[in-house]
Protein backbone atom coordinates (compact mmCIF):
# COMPACT_ATOMS: atom_id res chain seq x y z
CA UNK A 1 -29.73 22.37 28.95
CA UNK A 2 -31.34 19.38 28.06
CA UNK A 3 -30.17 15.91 30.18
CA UNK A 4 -27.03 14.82 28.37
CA UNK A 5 -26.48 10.85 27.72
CA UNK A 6 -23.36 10.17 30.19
CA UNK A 7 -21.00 10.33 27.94
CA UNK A 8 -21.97 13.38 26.22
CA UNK A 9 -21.84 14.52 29.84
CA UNK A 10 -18.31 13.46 30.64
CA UNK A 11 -16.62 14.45 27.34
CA UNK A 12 -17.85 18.12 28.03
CA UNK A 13 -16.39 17.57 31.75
CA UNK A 14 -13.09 16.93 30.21
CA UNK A 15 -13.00 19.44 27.43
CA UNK A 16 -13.12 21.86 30.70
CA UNK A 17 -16.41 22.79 29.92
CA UNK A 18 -20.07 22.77 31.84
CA UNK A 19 -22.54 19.94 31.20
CA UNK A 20 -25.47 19.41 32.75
CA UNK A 21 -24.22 17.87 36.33
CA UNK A 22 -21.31 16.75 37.23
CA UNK A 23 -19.91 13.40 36.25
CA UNK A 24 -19.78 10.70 38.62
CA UNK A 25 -17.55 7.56 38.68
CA UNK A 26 -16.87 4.20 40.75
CA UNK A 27 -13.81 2.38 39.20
CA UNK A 28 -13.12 -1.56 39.47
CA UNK A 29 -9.70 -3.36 40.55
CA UNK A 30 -7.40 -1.26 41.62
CA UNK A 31 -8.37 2.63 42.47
CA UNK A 32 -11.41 3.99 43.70
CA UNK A 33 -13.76 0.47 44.09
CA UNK A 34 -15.13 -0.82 47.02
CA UNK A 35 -13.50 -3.93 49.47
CA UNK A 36 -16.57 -6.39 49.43
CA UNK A 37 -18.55 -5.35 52.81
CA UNK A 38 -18.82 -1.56 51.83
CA UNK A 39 -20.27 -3.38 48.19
CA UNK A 40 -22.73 -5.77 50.05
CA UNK A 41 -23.83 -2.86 52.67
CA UNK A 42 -24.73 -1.05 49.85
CA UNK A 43 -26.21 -2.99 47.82
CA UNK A 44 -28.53 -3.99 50.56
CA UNK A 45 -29.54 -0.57 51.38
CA UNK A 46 -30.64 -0.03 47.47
CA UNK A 47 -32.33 -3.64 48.10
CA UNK A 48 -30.67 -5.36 45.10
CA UNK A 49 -30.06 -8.75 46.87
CA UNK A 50 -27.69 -11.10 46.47
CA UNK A 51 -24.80 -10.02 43.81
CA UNK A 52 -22.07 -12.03 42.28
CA UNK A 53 -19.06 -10.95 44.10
CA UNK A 54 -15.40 -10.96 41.59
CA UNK A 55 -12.54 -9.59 43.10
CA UNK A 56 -9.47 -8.46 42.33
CA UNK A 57 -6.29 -10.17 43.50
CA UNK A 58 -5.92 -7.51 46.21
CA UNK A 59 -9.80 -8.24 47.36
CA UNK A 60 -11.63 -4.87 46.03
CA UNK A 61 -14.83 -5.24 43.47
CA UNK A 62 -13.23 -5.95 39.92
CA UNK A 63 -16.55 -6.05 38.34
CA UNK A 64 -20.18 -4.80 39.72
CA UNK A 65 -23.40 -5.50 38.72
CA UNK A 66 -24.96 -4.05 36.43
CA UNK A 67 -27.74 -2.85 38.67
CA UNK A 68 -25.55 -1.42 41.17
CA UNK A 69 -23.89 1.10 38.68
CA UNK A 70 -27.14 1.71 37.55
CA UNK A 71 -29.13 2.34 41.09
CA UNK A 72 -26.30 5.15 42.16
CA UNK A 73 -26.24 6.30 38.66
CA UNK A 74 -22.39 5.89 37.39
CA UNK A 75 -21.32 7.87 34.20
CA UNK A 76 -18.97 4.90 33.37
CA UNK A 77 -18.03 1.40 32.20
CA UNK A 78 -15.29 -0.18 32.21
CA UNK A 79 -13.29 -2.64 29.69
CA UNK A 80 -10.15 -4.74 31.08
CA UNK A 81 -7.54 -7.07 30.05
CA UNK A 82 -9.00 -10.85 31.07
CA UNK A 83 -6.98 -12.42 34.12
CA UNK A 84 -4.74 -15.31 33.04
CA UNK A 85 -5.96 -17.82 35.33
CA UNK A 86 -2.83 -18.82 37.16
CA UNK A 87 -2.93 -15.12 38.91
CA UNK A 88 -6.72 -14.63 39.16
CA UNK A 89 -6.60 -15.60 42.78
CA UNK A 90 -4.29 -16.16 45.87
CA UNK A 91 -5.17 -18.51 48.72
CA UNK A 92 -5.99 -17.41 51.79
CA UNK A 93 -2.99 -17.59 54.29
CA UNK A 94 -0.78 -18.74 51.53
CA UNK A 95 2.45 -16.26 49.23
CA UNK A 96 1.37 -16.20 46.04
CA UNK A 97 3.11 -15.11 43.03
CA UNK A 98 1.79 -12.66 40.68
CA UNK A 99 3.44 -12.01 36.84
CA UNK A 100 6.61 -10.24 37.96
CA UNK A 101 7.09 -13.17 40.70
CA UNK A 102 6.47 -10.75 43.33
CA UNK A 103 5.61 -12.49 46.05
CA UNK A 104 1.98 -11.49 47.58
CA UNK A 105 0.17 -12.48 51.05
CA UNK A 106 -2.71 -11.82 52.90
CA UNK A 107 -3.08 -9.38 55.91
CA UNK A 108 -6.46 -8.73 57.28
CA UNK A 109 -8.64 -7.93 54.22
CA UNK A 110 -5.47 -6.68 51.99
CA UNK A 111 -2.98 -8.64 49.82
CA UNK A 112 0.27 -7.05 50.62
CA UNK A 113 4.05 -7.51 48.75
CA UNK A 114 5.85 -9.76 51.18
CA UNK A 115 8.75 -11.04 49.18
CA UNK A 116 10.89 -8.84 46.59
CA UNK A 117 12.44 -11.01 43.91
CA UNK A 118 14.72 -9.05 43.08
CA UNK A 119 16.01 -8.01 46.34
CA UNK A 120 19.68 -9.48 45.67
CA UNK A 121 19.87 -8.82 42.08
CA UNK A 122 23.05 -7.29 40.10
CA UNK A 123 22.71 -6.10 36.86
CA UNK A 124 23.54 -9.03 34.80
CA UNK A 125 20.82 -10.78 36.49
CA UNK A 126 18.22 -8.00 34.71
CA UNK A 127 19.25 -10.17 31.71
CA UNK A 128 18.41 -13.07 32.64
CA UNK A 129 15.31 -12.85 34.74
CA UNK A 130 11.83 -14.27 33.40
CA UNK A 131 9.94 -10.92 33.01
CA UNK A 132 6.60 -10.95 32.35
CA UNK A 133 4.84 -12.03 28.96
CA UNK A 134 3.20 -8.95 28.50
CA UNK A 135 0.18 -9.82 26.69
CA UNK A 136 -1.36 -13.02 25.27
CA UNK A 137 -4.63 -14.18 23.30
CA UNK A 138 -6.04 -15.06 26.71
CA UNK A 139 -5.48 -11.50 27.91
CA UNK A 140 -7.26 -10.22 24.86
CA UNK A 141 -10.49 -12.87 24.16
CA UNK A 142 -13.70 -10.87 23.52
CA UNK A 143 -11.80 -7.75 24.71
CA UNK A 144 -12.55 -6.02 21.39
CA UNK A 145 -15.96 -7.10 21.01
CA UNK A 146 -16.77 -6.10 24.68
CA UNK A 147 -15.81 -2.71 23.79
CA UNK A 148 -17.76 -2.55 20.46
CA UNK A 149 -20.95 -3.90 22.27
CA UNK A 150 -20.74 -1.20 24.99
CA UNK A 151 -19.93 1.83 22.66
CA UNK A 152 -23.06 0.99 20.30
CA UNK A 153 -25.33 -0.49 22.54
CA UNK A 154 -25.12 1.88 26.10
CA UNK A 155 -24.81 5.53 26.70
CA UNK A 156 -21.65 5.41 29.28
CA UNK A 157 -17.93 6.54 28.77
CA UNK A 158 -15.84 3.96 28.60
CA UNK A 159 -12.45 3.26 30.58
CA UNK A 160 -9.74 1.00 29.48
CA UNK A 161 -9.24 0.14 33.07
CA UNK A 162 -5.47 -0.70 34.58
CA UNK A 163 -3.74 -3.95 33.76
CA UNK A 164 -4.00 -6.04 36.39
CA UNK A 165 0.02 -6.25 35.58
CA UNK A 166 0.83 -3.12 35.19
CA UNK A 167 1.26 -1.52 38.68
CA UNK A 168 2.96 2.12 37.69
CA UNK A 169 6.74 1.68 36.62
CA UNK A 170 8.38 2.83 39.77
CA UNK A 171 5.72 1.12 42.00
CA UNK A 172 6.26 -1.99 40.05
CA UNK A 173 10.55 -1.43 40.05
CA UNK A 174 9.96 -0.87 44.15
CA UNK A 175 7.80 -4.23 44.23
CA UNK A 176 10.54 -6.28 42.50
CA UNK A 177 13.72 -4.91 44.36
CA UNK A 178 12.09 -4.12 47.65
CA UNK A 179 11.29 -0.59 48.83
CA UNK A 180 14.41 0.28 50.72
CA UNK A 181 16.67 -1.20 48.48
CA UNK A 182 14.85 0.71 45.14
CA UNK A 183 15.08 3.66 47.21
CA UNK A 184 19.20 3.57 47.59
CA UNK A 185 19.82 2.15 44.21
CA UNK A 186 18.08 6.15 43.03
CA UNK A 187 20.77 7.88 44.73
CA UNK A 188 23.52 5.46 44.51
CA UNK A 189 23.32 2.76 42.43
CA UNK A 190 21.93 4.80 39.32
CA UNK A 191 22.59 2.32 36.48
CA UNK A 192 20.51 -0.24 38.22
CA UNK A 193 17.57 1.32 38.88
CA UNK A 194 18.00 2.85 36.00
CA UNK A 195 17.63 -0.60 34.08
CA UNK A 196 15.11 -1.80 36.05
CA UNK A 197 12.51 0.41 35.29
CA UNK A 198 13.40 0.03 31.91
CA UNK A 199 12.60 -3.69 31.91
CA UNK A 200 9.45 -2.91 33.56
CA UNK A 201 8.50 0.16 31.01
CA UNK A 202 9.13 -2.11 28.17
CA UNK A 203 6.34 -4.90 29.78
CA UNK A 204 3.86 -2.09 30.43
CA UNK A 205 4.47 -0.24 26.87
CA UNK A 206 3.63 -3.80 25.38
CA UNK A 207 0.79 -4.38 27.56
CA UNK A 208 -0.88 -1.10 27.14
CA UNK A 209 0.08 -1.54 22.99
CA UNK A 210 -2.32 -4.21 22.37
CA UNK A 211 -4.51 -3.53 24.85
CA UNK A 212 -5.07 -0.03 23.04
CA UNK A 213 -5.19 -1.85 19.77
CA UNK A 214 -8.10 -3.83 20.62
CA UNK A 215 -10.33 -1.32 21.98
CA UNK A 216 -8.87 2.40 21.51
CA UNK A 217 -11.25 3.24 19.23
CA UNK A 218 -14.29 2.73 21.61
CA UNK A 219 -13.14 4.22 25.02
CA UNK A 220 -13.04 7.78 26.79
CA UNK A 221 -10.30 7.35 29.28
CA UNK A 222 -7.06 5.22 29.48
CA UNK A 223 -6.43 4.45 33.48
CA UNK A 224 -2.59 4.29 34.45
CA UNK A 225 -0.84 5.32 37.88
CA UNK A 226 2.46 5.05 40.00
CA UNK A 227 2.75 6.39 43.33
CA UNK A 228 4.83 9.34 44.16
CA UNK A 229 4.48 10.24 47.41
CA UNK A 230 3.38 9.99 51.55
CA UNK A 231 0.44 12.57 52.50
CA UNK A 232 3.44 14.08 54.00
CA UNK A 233 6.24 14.53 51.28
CA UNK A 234 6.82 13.03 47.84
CA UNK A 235 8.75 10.27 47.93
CA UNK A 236 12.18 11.93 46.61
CA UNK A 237 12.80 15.03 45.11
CA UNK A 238 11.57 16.88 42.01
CA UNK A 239 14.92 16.90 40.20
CA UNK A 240 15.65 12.89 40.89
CA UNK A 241 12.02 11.90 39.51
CA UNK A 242 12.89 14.40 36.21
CA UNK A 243 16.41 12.54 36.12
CA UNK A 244 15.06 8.75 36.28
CA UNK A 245 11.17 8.45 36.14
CA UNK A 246 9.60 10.83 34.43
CA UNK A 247 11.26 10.01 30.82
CA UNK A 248 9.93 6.50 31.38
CA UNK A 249 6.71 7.31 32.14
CA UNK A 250 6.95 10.10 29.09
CA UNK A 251 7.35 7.08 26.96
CA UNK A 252 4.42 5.55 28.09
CA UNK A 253 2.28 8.22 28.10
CA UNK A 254 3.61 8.98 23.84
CA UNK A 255 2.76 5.58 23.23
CA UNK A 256 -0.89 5.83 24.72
CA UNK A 257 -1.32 9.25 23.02
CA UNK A 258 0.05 7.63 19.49
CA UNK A 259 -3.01 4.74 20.40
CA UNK A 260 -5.99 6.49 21.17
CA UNK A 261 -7.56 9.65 20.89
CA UNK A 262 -8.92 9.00 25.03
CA UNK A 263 -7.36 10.96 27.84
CA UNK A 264 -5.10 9.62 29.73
CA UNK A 265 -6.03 9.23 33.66
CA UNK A 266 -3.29 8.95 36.20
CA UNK A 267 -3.69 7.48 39.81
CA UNK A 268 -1.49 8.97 42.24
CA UNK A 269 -2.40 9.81 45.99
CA UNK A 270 -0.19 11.95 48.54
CA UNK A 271 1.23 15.42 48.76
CA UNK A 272 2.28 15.36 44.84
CA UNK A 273 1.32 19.30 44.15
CA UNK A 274 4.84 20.39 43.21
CA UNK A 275 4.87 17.09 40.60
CA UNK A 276 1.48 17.85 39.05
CA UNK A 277 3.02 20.45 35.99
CA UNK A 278 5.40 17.76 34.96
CA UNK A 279 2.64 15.43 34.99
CA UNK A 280 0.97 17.68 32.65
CA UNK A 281 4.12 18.20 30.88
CA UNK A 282 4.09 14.26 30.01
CA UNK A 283 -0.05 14.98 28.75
CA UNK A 284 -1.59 13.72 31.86
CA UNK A 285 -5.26 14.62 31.77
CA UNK A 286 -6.98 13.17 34.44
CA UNK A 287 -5.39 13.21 38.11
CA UNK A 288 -6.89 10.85 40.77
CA UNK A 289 -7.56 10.24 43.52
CA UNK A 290 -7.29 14.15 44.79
CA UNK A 291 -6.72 13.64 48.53
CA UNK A 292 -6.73 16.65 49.39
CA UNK A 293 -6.05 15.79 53.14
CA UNK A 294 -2.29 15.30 51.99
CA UNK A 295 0.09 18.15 52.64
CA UNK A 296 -0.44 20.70 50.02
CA UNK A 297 -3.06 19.33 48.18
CA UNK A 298 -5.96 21.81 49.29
CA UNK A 299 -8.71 21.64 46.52
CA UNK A 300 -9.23 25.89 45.86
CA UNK A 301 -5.03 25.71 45.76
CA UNK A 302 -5.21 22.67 42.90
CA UNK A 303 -8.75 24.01 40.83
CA UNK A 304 -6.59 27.51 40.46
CA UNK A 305 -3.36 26.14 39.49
CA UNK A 306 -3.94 23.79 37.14
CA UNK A 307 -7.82 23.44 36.81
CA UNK A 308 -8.01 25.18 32.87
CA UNK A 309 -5.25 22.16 31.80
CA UNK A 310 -6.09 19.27 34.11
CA UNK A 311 -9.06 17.38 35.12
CA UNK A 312 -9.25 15.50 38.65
CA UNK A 313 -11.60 12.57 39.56
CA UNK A 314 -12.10 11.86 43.07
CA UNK A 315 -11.92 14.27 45.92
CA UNK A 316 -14.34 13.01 48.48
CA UNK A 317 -12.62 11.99 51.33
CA UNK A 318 -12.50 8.20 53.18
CA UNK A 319 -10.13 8.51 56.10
CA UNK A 320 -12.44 11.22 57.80
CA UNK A 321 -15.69 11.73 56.34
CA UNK A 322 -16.57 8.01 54.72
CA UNK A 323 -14.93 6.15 57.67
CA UNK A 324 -15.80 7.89 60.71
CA UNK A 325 -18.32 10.76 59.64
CA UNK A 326 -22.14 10.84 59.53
CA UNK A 327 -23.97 11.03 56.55
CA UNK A 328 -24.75 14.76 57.08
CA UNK A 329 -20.86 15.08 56.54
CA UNK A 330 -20.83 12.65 53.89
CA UNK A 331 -23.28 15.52 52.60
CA UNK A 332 -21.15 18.69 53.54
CA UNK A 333 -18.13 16.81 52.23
CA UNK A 334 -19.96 15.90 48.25
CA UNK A 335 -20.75 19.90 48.18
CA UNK A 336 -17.52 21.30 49.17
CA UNK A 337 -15.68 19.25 46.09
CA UNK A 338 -18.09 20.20 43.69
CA UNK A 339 -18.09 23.77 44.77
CA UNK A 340 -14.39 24.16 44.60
CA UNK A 341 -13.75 21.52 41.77
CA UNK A 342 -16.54 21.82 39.67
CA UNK A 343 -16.94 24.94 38.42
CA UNK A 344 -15.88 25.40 34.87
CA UNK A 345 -16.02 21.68 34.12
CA UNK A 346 -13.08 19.47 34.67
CA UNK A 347 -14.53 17.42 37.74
CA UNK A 348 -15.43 13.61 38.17
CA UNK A 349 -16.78 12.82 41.31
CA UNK A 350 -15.86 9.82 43.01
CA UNK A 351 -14.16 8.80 46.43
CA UNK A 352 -10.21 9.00 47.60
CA UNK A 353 -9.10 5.28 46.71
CA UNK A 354 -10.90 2.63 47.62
CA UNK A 355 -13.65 2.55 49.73
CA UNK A 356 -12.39 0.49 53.19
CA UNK A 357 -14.63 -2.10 54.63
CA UNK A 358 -15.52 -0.14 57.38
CA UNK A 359 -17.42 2.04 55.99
CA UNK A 360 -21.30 2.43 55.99
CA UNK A 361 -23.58 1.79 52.27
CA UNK A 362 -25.77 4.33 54.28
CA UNK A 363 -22.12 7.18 53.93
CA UNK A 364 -21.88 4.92 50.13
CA UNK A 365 -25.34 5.98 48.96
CA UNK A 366 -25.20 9.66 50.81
CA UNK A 367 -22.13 10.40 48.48
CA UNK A 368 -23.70 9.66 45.20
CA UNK A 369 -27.47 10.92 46.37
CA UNK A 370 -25.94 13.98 46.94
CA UNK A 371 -23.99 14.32 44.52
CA UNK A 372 -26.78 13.84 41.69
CA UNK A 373 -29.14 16.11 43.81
CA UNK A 374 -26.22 19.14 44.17
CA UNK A 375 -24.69 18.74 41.08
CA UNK A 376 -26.50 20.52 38.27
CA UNK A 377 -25.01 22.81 36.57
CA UNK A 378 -24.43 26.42 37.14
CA UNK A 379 -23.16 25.14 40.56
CA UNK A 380 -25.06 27.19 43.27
CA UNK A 381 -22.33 27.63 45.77
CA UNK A 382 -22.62 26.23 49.71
C-alpha cells in the first residue's frame, strides 16, 4: 500500500480496517499530554530548543509546537474552545475558581479540587445557583476558521478536543457536591443527584452544541470523558450507573451524533470492562486511555470482546514502563499493544493519561520511534 496522508490513515483505523501503520496520537489539556518537564526533556533530545510553553489550568501541554508533533510524527491536530481569560490560569499557592465555582489549588505539579460548592446544597438551591454560561463569542473567536484552515491546508485528523468546562457529567456532579457526599446522594438521596447531573448535562449539551456548530464539519473525532472507576473496581455498580448516568450521558452522546458525522472518543481509565457494552450501547467509538494494568482490563481480553465495534487509543503504559522502565521496555511495551490491539485496524497509539514529569524524553521518543518503526501493516507479531 502506498503511504497514506494521516488522515486517510486514521479514518481506515476507525472504520476497523488496515492502513498502512498504525495511527499515532499525543492529545493537549486534559488526557494523554505531557506535564511540562517530560515536554522540555523531549524536546531537547529531538534538539528543537526553546518552545513556547501554554498550559492547561491543571499544568499539562494545552498546545505544542508545531515542530514537536511533527519530529515524533503525530497523526493529529487538535481544535479547542478559547479559554475565557478569568479561568486561563490559577496562581501558584492560591484557590482558584474555575466556571462551576469549584474551588481548585495547587499540590506539587497538579491542580487538585479542594473546595466543593455545593457541598451543603438542598435541592432548591439547584435553582438558584449561578451555573455556568456555557458558551460565549469569546469561547468561539476564530474557532471556525481554525478548523477550516487545518482541514484544507494540512493532512492530519482533526479532534474537537474537551472543553476546558466540561469535565464528564458525573466527574463534574462529584466536583461540585464533593466526592463522598455525590457518592451517598446515588444511593440515598436519588432526586438530588439526580438533578444535579441534570444541571450539569444541560451546560455540557450547550457547550458541545456550538462548539460542534462551528467546526463539525471539519473534524475526525469529538473528545468527551467521565470517570467510572479505581484500577480496582468501578466506582458503583452496573445497574446504579444504567439507573442515573448513563441516560445523561446517552443524551449527550445523541446530541454529538445529531452534530457531526466524527466519532465520538471517550476518556475513561480504571477497571471499566463490564461498562464498556453500554458504552457502546450509547455509540461510543473510541475508548481511552486503555490501562490495561487495571483489574480486568487485559488487552487480548478487550481486542476480542469488543475490538470489531470499538476502537481504543492509548494502551502504552506510564506507571511501569514510562516511569520506571528502560527504553528497551519502553520498546517491548509499544510492540505488545500493537500486536494485541492492532490487528484488524481499530488502534491509536498513544500513552495511558498523561505523561508524569518524571519521566525520561529518552522513554518519550522510544515510544513513538518504535512505534513508527513496528507499526506497518500486516503486523508481524513479537
Amino acid at each position: 500500500m502506498n503511504t497514506l496522508s494521516p488522515r486517510e490513515r486514521v479514518a481506515i483505523a476507525l472504520a476497523h480496517q488496515e492502513p498502512d501503520k498504525v495511527p499515532i496520537d499525543l492529545g493537549e489539556g486534559r488526557a494523554t499530554s505531557l506535564y511540562v518537564d517530560p515536554y522540555v526533556k523531549t524536546a531537547k533530545i529531538l534538539g528543537l530548543g526553546k518552545l513556547e510553553i501554554i498550559t492547561s489550568r491543571r499544568n499539562v501541554i494545552d498546545k505544542f509546537d508545531e515542530r514537536f508533533l511533527k519530529a515524533l510524527d503525530i497523526d493529529f491536530r487538535r481544535v479547542c474552545l478559547r479559554y475565557q481569560p478569568k479561568y486561563q490560569a490559577f496562581k501558584p499557592g492560591v484557590m482558584g475558581r474555575d466556571e462551576w465555582g469549584i474551588g481548585w489549588q495547587e499540590t506539587g505539579p497538579f491542580w487538585t479540587p479542594v473546595d466543593a460548592p455545593l457541598k451543603n446544597a438542598t435541592i432548591d438551591d439547584l435553582q438558584q445557583y449561578p451555573w455556568p454560561n456555557p458558551i460565549d463569542e469569546g469561547h468561539l473567536k476564530g474557532l471556525r476558521e481554525e478548523a477550516e484552515f487545518k482541514w484544507k491546508n494540512t493532512r492530519y485528523s482533526l479532534v474537537a478536543s474537551l472543553p476546558s468546562h466540561a469535565y464528564g457529567i458525573f466527574t463534574t456532579s462529584y466536583f461540585l457536591r464533593g466526592m463522598e457526599n455525590f457518592f451517598v446522594d446515588l444511593m440515598i438521596n436519588k432526586e438530588f443527584a439526580w438533578e444535579l447531573m441534570d444541571k450539569v448535562l444541560q451546560v455540557h449539551l450547550k457547550v458541545y452544541e456550538r462548539f460542534l456548530e462551528e467546526v463539525g464539519e471539519f473534524i475526525a473525532i469529538v473528545h468527551t470523558g467521565d470517570d467510572l472507576g479505581t484500577q480496582e473496581a468501578p466506582f458503583f455498580s452496573l445497574d446504579l450507573y444504567r439507573e442515573m448516568l448513563k441516560p445523561k450521558e446517552k443524551a449527550l452522546m445523541d446530541l454529538i451524533k445529531n452534530k457531526t458525522e466524527a466519532k465520538i472518543f471517550y476518556h475513561c481509565d480504571g477497571a471499566i470492562f463490564d461498562f464498556i457494552e453500554d458504552l457502546i450501547e450509547i455509540e461510543v467509538d473510541i475508548l481511552n486511555p486503555i490501562q490495561h494494568t487495571a483489574k480486568g482490563m487485559d488487552l487480548s481480553r478487550l481486542k476480542g470482546s469488543f475490538g470489531d465495534r470499538l476502537s481504543f487509543q492509548g494502551g502504552i503504559d506510564q506507571q511501569r514502563v514510562l516511569t520506571g522502565g528502560t527504553t528497551d521496555d519502553v520498546e517491548e511495551e509499544v510492540k505488545r499493544c500493537i500486536d494485541q490491539l492492532g490487528s484488524g485496524g481499530g488502534y491509536i497509539l498513544n500513552s495511558v493519561h498523561n505523561i508524569m514529569p518524571e519521566v525520561l524524553g529518552e522513554n518519550v521518543v522510544q515510544m513513538y520511534r518504535t512505534a513508527r518503526k513496528y507499526g506497518d501493516y500486516p503486523i508481524s507479531g513479537m
